[in-house]
C-alpha atoms as a PDB file:
ATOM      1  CA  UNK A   1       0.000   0.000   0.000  1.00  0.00           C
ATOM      2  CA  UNK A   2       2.853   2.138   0.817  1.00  0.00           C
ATOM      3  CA  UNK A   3       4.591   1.731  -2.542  1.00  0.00           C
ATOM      4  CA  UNK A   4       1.577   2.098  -4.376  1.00  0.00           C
ATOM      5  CA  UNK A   5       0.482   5.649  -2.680  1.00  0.00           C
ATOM      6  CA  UNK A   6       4.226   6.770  -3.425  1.00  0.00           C
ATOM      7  CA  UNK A   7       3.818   5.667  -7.346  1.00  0.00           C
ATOM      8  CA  UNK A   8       0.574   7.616  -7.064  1.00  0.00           C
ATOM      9  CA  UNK A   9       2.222  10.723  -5.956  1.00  0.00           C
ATOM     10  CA  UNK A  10       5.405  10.578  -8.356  1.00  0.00           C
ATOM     11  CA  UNK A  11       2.807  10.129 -11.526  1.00  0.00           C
ATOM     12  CA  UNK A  12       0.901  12.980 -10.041  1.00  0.00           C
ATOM     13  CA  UNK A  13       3.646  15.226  -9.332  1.00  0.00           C
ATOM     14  CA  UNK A  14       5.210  14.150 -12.757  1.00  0.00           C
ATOM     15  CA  UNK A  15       1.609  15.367 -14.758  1.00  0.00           C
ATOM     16  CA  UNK A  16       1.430  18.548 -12.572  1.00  0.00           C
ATOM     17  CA  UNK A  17       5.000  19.992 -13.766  1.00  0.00           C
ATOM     18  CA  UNK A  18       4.183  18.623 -17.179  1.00  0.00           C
ATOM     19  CA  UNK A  19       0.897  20.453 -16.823  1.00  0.00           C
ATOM     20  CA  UNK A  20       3.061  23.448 -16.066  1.00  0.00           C
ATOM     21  CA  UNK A  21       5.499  23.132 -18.448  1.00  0.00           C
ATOM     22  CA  UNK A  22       3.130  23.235 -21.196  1.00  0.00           C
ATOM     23  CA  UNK A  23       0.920  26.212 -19.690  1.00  0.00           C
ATOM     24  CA  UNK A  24       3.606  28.125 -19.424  1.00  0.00           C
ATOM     25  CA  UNK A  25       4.832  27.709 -22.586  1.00  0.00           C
ATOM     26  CA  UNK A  26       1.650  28.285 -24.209  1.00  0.00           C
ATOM     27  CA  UNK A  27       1.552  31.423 -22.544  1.00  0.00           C
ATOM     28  CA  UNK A  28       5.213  32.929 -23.687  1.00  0.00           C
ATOM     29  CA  UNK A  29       4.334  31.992 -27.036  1.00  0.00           C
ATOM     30  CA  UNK A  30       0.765  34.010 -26.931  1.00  0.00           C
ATOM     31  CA  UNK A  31      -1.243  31.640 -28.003  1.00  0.00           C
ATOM     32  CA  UNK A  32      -4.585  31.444 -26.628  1.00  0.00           C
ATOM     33  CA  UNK A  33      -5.199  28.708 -24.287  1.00  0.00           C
ATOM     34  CA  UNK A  34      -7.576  26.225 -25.375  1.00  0.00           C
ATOM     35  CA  UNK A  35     -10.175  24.617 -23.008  1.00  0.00           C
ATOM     36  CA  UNK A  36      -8.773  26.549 -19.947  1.00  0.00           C
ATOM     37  CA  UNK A  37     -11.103  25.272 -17.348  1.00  0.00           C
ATOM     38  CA  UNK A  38      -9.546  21.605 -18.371  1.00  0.00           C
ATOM     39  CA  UNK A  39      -6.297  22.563 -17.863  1.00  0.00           C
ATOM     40  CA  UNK A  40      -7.417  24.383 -14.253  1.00  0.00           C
ATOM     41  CA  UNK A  41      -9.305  21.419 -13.454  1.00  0.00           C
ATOM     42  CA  UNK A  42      -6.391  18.678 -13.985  1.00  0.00           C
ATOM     43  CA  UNK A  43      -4.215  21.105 -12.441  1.00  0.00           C
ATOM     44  CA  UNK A  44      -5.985  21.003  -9.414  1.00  0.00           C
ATOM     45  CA  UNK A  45      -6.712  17.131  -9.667  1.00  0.00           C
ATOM     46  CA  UNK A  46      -3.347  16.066  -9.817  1.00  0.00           C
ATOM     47  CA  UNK A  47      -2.459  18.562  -6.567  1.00  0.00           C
ATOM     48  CA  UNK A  48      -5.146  17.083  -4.682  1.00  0.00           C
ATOM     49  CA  UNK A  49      -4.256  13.517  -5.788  1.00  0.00           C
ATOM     50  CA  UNK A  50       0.030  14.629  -4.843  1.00  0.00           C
ATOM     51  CA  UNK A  51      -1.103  15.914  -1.321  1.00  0.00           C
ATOM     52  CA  UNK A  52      -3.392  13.188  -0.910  1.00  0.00           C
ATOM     53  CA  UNK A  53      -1.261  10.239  -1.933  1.00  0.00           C
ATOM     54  CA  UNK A  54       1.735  11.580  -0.017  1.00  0.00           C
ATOM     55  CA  UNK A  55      -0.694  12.259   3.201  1.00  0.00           C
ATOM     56  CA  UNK A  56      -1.854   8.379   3.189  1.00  0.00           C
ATOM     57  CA  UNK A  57       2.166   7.458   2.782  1.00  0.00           C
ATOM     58  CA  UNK A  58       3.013   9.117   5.555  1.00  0.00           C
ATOM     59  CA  UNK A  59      -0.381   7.888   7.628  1.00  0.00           C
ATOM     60  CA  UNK A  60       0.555   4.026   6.076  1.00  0.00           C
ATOM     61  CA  UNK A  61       3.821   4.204   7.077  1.00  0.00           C
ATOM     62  CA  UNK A  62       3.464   5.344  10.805  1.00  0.00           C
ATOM     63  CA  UNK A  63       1.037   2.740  11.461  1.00  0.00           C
ATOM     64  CA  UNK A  64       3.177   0.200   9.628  1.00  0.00           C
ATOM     65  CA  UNK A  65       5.807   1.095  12.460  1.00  0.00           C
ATOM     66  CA  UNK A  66       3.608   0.970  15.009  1.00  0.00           C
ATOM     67  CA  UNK A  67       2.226  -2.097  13.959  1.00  0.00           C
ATOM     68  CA  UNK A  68       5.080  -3.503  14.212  1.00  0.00           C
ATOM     69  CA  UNK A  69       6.036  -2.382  17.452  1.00  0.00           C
ATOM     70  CA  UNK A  70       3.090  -3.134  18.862  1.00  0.00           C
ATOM     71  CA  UNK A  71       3.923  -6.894  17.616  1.00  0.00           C
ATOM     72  CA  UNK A  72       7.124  -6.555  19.549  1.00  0.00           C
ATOM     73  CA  UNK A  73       5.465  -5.634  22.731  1.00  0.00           C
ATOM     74  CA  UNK A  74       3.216  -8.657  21.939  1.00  0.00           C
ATOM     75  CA  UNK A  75       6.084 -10.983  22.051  1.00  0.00           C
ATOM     76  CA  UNK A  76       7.978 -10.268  24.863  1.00  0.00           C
ATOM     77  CA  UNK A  77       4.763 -10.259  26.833  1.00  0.00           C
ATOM     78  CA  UNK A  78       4.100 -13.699  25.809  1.00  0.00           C
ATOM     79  CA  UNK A  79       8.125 -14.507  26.593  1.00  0.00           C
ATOM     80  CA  UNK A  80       7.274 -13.153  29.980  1.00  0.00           C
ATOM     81  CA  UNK A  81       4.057 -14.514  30.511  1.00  0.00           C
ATOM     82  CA  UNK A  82       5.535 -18.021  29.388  1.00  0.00           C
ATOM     83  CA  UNK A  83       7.920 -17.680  31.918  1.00  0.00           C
ATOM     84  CA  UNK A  84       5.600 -16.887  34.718  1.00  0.00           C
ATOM     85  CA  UNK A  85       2.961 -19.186  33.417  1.00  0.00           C
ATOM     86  CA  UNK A  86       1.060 -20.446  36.328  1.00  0.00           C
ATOM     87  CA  UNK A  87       0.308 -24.071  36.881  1.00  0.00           C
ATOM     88  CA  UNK A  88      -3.290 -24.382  38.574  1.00  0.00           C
ATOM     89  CA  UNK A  89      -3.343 -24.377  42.248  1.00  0.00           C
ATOM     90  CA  UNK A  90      -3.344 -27.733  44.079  1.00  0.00           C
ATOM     91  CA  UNK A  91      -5.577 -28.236  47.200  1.00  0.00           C
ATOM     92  CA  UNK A  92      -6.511 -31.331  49.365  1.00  0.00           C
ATOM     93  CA  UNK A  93      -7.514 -31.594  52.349  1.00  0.00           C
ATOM     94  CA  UNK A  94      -8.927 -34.218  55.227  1.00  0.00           C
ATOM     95  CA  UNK A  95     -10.518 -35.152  56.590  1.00  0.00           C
ATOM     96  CA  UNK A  96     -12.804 -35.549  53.559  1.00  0.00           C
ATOM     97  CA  UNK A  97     -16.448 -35.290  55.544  1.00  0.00           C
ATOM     98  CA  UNK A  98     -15.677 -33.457  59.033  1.00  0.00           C
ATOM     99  CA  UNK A  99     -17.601 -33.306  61.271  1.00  0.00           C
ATOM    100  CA  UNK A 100     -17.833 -31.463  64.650  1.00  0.00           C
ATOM    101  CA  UNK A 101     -18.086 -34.157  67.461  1.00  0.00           C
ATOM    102  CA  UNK A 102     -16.540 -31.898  70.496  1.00  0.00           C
ATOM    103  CA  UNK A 103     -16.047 -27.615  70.259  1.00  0.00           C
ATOM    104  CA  UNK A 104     -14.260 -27.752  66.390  1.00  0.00           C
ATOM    105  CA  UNK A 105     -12.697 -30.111  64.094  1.00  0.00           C
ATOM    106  CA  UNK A 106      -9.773 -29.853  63.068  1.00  0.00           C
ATOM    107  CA  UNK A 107      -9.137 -29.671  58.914  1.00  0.00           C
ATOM    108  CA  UNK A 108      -5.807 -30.138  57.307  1.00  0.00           C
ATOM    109  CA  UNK A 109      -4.932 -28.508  54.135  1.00  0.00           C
ATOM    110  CA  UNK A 110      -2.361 -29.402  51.800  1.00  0.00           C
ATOM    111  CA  UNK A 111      -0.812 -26.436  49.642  1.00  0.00           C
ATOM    112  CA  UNK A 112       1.148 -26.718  46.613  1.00  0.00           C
ATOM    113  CA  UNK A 113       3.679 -24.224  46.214  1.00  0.00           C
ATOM    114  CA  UNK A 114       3.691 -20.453  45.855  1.00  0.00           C
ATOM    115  CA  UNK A 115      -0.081 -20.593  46.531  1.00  0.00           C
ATOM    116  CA  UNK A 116      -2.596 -18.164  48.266  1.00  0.00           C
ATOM    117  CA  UNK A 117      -5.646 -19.624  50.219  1.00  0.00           C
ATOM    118  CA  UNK A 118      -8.199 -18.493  51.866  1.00  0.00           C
ATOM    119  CA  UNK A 119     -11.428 -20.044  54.093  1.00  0.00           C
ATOM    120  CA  UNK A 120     -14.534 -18.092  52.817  1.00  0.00           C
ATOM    121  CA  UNK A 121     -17.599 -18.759  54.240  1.00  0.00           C
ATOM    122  CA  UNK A 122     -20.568 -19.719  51.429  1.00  0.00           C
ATOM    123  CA  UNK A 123     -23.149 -17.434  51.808  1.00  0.00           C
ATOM    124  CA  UNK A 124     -21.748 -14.539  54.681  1.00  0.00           C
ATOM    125  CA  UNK A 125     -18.974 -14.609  52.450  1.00  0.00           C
ATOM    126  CA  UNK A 126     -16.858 -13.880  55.518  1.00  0.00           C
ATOM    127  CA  UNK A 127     -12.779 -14.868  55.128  1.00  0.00           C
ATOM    128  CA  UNK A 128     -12.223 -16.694  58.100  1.00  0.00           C
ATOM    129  CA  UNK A 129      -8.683 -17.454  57.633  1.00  0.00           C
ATOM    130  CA  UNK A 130      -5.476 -16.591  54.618  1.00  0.00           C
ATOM    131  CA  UNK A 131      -2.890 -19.103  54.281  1.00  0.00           C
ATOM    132  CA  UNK A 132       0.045 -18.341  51.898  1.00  0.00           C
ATOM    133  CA  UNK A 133       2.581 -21.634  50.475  1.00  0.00           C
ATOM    134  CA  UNK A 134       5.845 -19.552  49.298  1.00  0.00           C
ATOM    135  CA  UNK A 135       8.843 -21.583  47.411  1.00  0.00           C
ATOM    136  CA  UNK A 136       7.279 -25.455  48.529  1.00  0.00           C
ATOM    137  CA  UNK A 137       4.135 -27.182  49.047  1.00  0.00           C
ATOM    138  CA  UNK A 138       2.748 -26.300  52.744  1.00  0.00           C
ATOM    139  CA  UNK A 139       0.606 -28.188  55.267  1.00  0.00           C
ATOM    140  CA  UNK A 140      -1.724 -25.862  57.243  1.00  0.00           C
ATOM    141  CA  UNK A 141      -4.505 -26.926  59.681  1.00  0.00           C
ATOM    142  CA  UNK A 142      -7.602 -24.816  60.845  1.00  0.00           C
ATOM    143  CA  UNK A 143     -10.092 -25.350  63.299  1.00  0.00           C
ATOM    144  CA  UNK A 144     -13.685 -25.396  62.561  1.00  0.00           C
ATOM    145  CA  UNK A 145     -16.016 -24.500  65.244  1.00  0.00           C
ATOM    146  CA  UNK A 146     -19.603 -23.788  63.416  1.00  0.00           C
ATOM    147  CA  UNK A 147     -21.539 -26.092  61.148  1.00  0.00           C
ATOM    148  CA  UNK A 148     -21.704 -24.443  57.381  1.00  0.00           C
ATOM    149  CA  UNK A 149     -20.824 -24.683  53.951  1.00  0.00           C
ATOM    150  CA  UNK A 150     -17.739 -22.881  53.067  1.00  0.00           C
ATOM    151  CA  UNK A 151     -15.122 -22.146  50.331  1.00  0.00           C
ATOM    152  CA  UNK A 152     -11.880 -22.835  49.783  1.00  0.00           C
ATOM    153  CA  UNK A 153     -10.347 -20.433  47.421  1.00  0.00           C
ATOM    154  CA  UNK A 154      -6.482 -21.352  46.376  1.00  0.00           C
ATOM    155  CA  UNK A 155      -5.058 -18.933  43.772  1.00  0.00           C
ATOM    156  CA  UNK A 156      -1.707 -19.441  41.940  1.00  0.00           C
ATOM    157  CA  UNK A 157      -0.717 -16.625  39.646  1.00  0.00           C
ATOM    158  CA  UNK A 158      -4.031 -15.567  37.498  1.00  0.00           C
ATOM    159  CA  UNK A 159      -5.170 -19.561  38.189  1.00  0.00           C
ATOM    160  CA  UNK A 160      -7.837 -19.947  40.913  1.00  0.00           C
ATOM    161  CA  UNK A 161      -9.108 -23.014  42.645  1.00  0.00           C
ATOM    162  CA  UNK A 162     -12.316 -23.145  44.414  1.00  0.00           C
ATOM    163  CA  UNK A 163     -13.607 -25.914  46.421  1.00  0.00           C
ATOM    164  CA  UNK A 164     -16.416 -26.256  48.704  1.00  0.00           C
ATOM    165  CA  UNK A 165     -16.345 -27.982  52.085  1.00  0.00           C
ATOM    166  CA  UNK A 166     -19.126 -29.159  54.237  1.00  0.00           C
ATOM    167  CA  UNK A 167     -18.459 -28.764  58.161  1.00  0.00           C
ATOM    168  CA  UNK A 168     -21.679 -30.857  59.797  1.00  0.00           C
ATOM    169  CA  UNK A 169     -22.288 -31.715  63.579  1.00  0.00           C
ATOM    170  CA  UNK A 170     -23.624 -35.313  64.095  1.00  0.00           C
ATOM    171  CA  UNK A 171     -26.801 -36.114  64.340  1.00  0.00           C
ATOM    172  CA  UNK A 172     -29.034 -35.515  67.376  1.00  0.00           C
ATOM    173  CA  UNK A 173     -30.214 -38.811  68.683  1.00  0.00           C
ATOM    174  CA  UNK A 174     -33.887 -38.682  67.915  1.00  0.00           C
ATOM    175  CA  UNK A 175     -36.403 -40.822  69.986  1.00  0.00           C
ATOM    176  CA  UNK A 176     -39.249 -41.180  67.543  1.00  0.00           C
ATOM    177  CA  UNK A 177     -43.018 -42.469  69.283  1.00  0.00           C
ATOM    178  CA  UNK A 178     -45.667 -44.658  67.115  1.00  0.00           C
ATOM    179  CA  UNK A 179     -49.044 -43.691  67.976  1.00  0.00           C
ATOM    180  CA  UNK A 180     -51.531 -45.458  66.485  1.00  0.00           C
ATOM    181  CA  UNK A 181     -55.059 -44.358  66.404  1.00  0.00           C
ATOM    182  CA  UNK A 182     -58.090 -46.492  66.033  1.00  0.00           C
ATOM    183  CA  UNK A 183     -60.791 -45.304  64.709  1.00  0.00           C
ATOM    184  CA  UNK A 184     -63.728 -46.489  66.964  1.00  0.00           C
END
């Protein structure tokens, strides 16, 4: 596109002095001009058609550039980001079903490395606890004192884990009574 707006502008530039070449010379002689408003007219084409064509080469060519620097920017952020390329968080924990027999229970978590995690609870939404694993895998334990439904939210990076986690209390022992009526 470049090379074809500079073409443009050397053809037009070339027609505009050979325009004036030939006006000018038809003038000295004193001739009279011929069709003057066709000469005016092509004159003033071909200048529009030169500032225009030399305009868009300078527009192409800055964007071309900036293209390509953009491009650049592109690939060193990829270089950079496949450097620091997070693996997904790993989480476990156990036991797998606790459940709250005394005042808590306690819950150990298993961290891979270089990994932030946090105890949210479900609904409140409340953090209850923030556990970081920096340069190796970590073992953390917390202690669960109310029933609920909670999340576990591990993030690594821009990769994020979330797991849920049931906390129950055991079940009241119930005395259930048969009545039977009789319809008399």
């Amino acid at each position: 596109m470049l090379i074809f707006l500079i073409v443009v502008a050397i053809i037009s530039a070339v027609a505009l002095i050979t325009l004036f070449i030939k006006f000018v010379g038809l003038a000295r002689s004193g001739k009279a001009v011929a069709h003057m408003k066709v000469w005016v007219t092509t004159s003033w084409v071909c200048l529009i058609v030169l500032v225009g064509s030399i305009g868009g080469a300078i527009f192409t060519a800055t964007q071309i550039h900036s293209a390509e620097s953009d491009k650049t920017k592109i690939v060193q952020h990829k270089k950079i980001a496949d450097k620091k390329t997070a693996q997904a968080p790993k989480l476990s924990f156990s036991p797998s079903e606790p459940i709250i027999y005394v005042q808590s229970v306690p819950v150990k978590f298993t961290l891979s490395a270089n990994t932030k995690f946090k105890i949210v609870g479900y609904y409140s939404k409340i953090t209850y606890k923030e556990f970081s694993a920096t340069g190796k895998s970590r073992t953390v334990a917390f202690d669960f004192d109310e029933a609920g439904y909670y999340e576990l939210v591990a993030t690594r990076g821009s990769k994020k884990l979330v797991k849920h986690i049931t906390i129950t209390k055991p079940a009241e022992a119930s005395s259930s009574s048969n009545t039977q009526s009789t319809g008399d």
